[in-house]
PDB file of N, CA and C in Angstrom:
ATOM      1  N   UNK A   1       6.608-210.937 -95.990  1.00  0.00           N
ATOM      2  CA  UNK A   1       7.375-210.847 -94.763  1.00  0.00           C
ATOM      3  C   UNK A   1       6.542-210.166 -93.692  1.00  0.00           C
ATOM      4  N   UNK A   2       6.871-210.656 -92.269  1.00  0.00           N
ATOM      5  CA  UNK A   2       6.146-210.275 -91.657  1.00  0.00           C
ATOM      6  C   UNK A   2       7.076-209.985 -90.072  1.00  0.00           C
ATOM      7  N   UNK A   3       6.294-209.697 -89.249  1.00  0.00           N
ATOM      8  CA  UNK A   3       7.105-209.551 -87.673  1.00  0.00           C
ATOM      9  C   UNK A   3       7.729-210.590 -87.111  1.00  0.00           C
ATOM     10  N   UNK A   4       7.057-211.976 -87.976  1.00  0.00           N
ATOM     11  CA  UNK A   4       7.881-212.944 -87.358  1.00  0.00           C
ATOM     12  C   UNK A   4       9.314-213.469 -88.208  1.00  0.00           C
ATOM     13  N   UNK A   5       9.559-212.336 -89.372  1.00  0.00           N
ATOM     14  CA  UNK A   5      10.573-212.716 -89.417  1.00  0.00           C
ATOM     15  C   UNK A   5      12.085-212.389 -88.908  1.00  0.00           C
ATOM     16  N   UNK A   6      11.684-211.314 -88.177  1.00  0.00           N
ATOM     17  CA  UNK A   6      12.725-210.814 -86.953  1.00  0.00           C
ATOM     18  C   UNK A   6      13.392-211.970 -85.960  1.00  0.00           C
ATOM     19  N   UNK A   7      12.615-212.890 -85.848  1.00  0.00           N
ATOM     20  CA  UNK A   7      12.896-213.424 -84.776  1.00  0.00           C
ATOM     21  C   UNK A   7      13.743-214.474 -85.267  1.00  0.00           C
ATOM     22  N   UNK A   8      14.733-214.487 -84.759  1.00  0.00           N
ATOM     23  CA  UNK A   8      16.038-215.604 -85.478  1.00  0.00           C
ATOM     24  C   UNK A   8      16.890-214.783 -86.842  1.00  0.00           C
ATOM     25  N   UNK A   9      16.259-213.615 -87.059  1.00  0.00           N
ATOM     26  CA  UNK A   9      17.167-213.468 -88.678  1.00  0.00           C
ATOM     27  C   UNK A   9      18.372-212.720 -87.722  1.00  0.00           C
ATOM     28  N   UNK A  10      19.096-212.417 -88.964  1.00  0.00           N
ATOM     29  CA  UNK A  10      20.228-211.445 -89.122  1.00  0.00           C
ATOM     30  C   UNK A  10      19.613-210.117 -88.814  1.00  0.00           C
ATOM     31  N   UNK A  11      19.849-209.331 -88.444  1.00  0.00           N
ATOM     32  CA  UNK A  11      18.820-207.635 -88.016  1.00  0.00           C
ATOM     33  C   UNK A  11      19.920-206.525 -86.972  1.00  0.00           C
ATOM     34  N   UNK A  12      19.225-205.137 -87.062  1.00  0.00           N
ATOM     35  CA  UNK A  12      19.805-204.225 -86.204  1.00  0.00           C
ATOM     36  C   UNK A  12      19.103-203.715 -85.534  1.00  0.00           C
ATOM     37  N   UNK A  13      18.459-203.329 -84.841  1.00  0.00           N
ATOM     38  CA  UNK A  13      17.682-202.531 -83.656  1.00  0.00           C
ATOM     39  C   UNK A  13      18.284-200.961 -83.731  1.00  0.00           C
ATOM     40  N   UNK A  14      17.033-199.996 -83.764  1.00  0.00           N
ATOM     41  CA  UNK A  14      17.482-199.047 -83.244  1.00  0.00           C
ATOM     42  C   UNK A  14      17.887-197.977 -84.208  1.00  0.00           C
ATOM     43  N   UNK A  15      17.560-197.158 -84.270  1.00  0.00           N
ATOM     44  CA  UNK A  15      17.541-196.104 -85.617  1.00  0.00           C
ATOM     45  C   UNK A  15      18.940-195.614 -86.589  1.00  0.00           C
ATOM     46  N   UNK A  16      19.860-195.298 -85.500  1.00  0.00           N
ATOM     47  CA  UNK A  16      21.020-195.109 -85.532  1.00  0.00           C
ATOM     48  C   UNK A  16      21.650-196.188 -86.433  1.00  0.00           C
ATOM     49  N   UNK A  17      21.551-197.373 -85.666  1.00  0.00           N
ATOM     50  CA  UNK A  17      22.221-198.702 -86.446  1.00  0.00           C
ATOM     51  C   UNK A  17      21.319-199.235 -87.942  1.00  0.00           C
ATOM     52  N   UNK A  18      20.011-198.626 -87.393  1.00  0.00           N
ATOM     53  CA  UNK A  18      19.291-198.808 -88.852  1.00  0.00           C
ATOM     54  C   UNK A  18      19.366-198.324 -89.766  1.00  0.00           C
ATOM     55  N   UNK A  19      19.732-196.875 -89.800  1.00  0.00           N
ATOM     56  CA  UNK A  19      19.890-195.835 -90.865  1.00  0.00           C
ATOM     57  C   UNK A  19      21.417-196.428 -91.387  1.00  0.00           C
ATOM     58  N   UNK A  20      22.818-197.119 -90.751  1.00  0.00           N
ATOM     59  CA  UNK A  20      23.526-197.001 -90.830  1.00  0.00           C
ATOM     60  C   UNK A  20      23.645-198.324 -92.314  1.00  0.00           C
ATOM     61  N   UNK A  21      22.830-199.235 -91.477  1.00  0.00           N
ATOM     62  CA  UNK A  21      22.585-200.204 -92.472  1.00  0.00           C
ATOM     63  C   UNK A  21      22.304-199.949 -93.632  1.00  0.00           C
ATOM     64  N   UNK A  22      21.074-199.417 -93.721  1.00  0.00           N
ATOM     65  CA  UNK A  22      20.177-198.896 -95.189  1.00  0.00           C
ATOM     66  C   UNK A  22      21.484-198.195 -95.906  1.00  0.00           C
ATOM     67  N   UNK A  23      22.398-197.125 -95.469  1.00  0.00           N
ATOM     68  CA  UNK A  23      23.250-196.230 -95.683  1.00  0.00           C
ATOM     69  C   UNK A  23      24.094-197.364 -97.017  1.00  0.00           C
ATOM     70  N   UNK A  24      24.770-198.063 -95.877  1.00  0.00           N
ATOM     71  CA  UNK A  24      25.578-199.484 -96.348  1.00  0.00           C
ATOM     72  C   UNK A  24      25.086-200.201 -97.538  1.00  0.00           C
ATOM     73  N   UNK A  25      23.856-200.167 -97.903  1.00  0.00           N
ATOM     74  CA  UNK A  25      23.233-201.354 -98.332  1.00  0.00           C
ATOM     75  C   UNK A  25      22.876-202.489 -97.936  1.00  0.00           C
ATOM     76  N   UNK A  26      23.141-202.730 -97.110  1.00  0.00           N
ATOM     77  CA  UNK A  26      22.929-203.845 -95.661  1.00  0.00           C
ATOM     78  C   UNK A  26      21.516-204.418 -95.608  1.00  0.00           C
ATOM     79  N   UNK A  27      21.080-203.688 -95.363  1.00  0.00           N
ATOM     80  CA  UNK A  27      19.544-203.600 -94.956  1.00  0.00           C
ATOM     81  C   UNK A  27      18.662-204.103 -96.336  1.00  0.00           C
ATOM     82  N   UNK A  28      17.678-205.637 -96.293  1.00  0.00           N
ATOM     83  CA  UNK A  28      16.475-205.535 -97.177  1.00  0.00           C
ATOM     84  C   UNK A  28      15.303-205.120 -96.572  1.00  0.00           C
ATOM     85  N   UNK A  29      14.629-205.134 -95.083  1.00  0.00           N
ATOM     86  CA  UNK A  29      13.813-204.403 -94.991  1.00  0.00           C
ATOM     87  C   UNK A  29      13.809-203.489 -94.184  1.00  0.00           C
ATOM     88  N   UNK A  30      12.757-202.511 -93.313  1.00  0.00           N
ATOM     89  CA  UNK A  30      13.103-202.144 -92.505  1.00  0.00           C
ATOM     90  C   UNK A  30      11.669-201.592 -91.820  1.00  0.00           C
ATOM     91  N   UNK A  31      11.348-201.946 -90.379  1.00  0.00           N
ATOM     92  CA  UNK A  31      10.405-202.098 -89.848  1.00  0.00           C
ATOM     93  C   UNK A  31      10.739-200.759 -88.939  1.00  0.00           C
ATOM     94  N   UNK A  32       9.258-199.470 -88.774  1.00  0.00           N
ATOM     95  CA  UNK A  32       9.275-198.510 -88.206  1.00  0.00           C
ATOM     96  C   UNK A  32       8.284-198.626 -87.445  1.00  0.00           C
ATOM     97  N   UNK A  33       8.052-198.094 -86.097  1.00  0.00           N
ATOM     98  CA  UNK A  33       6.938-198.285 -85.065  1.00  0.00           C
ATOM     99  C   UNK A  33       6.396-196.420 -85.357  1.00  0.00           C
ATOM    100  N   UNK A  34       5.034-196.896 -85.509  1.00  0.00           N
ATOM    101  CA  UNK A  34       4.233-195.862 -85.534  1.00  0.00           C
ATOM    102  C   UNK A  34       3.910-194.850 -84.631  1.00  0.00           C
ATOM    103  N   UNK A  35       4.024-195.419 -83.366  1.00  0.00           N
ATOM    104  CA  UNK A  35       4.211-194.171 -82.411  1.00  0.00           C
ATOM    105  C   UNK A  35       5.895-193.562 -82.212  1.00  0.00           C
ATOM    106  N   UNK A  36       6.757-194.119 -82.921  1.00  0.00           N
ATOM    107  CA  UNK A  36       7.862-193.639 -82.447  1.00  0.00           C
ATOM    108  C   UNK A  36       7.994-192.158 -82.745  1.00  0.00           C
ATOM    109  N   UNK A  37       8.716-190.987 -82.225  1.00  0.00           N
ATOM    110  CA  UNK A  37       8.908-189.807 -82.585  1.00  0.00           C
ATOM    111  C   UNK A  37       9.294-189.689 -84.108  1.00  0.00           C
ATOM    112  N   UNK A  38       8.558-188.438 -84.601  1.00  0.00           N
ATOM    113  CA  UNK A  38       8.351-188.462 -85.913  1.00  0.00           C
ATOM    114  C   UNK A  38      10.230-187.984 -86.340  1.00  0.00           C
ATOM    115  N   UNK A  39      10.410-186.919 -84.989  1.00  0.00           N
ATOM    116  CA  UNK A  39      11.798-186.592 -85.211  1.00  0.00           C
ATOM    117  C   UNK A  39      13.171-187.480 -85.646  1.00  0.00           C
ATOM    118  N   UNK A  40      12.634-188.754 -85.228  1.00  0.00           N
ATOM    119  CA  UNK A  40      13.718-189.685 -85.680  1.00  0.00           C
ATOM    120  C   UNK A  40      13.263-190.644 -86.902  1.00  0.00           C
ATOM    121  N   UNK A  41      12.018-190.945 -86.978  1.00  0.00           N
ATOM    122  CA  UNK A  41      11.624-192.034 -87.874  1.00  0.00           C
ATOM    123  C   UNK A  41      11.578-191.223 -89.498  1.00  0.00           C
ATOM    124  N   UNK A  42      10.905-190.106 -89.361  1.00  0.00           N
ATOM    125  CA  UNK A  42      10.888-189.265 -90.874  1.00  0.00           C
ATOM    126  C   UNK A  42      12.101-189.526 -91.556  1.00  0.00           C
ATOM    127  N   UNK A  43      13.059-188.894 -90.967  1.00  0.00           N
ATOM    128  CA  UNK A  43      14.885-188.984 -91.833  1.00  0.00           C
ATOM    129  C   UNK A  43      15.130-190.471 -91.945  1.00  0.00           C
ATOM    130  N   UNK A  44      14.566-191.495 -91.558  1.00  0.00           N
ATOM    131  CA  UNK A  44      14.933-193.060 -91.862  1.00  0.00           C
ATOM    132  C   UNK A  44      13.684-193.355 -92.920  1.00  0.00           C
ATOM    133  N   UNK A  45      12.747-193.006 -92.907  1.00  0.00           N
ATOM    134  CA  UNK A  45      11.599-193.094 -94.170  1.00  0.00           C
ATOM    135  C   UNK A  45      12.066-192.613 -95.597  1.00  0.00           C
ATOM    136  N   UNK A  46      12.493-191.779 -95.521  1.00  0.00           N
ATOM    137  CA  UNK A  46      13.243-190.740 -96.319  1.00  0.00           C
ATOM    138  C   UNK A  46      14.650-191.537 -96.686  1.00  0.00           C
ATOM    139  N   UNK A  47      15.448-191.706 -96.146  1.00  0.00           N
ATOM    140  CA  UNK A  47      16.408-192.848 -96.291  1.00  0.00           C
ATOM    141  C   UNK A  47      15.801-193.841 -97.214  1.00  0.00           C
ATOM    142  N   UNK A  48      15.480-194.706 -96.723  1.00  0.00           N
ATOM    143  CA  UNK A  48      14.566-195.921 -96.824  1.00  0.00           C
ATOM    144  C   UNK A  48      14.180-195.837 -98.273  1.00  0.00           C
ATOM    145  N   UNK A  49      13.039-194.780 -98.467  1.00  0.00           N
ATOM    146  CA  UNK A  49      12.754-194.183-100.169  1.00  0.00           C
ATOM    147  C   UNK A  49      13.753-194.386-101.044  1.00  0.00           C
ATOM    148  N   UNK A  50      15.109-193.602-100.696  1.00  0.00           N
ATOM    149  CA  UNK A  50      15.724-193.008-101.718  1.00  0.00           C
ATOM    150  C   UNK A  50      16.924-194.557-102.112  1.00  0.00           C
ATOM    151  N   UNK A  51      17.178-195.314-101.050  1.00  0.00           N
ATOM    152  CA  UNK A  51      17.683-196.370-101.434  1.00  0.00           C
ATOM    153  C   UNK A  51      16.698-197.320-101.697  1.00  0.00           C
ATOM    154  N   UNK A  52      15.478-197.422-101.967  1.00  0.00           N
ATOM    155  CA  UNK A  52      14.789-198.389-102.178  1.00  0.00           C
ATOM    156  C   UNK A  52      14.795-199.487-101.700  1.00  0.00           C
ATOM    157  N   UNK A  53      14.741-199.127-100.047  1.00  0.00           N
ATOM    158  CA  UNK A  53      14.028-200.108 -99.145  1.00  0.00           C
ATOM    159  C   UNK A  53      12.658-200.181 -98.568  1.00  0.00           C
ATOM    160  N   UNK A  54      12.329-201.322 -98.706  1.00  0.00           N
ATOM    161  CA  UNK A  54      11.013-201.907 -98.722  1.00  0.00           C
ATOM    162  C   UNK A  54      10.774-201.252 -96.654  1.00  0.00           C
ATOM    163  N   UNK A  55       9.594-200.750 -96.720  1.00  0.00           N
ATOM    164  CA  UNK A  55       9.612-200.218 -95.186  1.00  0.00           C
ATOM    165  C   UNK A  55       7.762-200.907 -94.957  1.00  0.00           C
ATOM    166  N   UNK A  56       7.482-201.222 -93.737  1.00  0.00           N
ATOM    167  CA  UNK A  56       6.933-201.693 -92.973  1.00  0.00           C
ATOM    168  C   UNK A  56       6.521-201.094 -91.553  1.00  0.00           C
ATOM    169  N   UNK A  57       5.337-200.454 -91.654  1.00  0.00           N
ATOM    170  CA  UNK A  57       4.999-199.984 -90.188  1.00  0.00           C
ATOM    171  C   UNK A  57       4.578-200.823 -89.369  1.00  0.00           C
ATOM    172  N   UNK A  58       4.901-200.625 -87.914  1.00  0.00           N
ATOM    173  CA  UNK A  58       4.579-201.570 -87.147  1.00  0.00           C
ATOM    174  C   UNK A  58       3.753-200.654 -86.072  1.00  0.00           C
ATOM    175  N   UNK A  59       2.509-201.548 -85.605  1.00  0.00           N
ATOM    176  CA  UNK A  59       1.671-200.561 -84.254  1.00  0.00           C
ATOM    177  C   UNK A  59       2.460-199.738 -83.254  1.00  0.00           C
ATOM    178  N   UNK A  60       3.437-199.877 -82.740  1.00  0.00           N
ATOM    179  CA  UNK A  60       3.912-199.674 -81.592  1.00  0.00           C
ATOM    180  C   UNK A  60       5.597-200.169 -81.438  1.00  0.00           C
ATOM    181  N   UNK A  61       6.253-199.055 -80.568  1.00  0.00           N
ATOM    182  CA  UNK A  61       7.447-199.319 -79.977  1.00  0.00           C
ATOM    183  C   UNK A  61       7.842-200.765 -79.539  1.00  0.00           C
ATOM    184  N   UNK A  62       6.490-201.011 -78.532  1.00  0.00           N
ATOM    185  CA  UNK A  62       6.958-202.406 -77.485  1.00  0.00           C
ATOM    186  C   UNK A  62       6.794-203.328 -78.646  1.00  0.00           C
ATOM    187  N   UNK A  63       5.364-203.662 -79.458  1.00  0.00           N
ATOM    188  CA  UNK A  63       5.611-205.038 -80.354  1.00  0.00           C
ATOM    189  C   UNK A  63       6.580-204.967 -81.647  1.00  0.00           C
ATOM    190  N   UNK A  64       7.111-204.010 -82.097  1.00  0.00           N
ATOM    191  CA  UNK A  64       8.406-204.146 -82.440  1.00  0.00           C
ATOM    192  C   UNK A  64       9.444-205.074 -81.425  1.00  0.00           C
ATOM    193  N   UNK A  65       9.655-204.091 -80.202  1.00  0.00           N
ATOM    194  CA  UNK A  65      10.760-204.459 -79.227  1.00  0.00           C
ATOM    195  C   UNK A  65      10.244-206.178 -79.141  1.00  0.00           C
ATOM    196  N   UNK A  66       9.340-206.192 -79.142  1.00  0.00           N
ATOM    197  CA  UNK A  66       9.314-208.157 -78.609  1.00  0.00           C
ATOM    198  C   UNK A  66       9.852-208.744 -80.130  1.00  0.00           C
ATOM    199  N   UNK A  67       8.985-208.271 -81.304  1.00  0.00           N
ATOM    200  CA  UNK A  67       9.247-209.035 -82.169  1.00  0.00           C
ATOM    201  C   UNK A  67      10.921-209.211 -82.460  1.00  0.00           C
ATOM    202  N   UNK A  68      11.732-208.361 -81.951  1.00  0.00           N
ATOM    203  CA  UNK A  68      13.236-208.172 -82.036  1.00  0.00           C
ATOM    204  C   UNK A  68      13.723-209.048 -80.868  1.00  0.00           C
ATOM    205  N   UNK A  69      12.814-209.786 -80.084  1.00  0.00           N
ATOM    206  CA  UNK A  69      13.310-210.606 -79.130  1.00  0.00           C
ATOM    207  C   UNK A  69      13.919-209.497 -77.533  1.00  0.00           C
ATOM    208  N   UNK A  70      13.310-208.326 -77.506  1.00  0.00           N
ATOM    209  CA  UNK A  70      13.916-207.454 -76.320  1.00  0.00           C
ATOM    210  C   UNK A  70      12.741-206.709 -75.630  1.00  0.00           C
ATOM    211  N   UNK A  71      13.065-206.642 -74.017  1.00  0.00           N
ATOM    212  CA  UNK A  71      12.254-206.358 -73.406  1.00  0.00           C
ATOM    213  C   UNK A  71      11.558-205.095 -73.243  1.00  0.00           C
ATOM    214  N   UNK A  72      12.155-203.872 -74.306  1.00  0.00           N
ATOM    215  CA  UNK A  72      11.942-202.596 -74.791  1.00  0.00           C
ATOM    216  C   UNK A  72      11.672-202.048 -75.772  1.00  0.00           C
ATOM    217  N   UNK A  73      11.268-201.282 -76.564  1.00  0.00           N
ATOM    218  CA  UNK A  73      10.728-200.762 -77.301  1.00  0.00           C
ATOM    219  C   UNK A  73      11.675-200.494 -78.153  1.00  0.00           C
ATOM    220  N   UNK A  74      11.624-200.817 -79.536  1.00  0.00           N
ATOM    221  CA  UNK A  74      12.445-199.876 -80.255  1.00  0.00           C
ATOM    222  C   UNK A  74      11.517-199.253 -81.421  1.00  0.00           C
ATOM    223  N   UNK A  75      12.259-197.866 -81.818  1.00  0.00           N
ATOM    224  CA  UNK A  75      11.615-197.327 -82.874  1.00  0.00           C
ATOM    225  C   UNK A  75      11.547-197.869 -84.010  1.00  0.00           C
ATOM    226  N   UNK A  76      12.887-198.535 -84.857  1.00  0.00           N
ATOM    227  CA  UNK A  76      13.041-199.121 -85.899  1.00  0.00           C
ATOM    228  C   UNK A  76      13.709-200.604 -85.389  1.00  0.00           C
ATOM    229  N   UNK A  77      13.900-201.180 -86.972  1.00  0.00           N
ATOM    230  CA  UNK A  77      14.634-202.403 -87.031  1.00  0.00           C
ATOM    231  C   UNK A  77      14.795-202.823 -88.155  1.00  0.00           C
ATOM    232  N   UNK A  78      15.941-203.327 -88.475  1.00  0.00           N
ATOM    233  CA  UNK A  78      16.430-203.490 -90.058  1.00  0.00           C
ATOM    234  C   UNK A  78      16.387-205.633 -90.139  1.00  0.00           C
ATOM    235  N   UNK A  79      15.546-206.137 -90.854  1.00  0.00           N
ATOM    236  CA  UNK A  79      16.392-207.518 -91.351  1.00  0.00           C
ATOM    237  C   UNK A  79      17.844-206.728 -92.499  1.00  0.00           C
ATOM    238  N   UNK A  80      18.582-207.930 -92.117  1.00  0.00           N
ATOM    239  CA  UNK A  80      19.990-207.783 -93.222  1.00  0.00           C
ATOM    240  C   UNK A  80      19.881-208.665 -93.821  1.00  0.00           C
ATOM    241  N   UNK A  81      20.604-207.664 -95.106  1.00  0.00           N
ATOM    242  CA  UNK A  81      20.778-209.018 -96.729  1.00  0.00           C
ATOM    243  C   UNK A  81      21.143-210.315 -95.916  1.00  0.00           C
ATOM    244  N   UNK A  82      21.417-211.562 -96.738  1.00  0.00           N
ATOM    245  CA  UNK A  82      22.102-212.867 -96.131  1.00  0.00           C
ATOM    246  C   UNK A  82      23.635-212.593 -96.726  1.00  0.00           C
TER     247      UNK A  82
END
C-alpha cells in the first residue's frame, strides 16, 4: 500500500478523527506526516502500536494533504476497513 491508495478509498483526515478510528477498530492503516508536531503524532503512534495498526510515514503535512485529495496539510490519515 501506498499514498495512492488514499485517493478514492474510504479514510479520515486529521488526528482527532484518526485516533478515533484506530480507537474503534475502524482503521487498517494509518499514514503520519513526519514533520507534523511530535505533540500530536506520538499519542497516535502509540495508539497505532498497541492496536496493531500497520503505520506509514509520510514526508510532509502538504503531500499527505494532496494525497487525501485537500488543499492542506494534514498530520495524519486513516484508510478504513471495507
Amino acid at each position: 500500500m501506498s499514498l495512492e491508495d488514499l485517493k478514492g478509498a474510504r479514510k479520515v483526515m486529521g488526528t482527532k478523527q484518526v485516533s478515533k478510528a484506530v480507537a474503534k477498530g475502524m482503521a487498517r492503516k494509518v499514514y503520519i506526516a513526519g514533520d507534523a508536531d511530535q505533540r500530536v503524532t506520538v499519542p497516535l503512534l502509540k495508539l497505532c502500536e498497541s492496536r496493531g495498526v500497520e503505520v506509514e510515514m509520510v514526508d510532509s503535512m502538504r503531500k499527505l494533504g494532496r494525497a487525501c485529495g485537500i488543499e492542506v496539510g494534514s498530520a495524519s490519515a486513516a484508510l478504513l476497513n471495507d
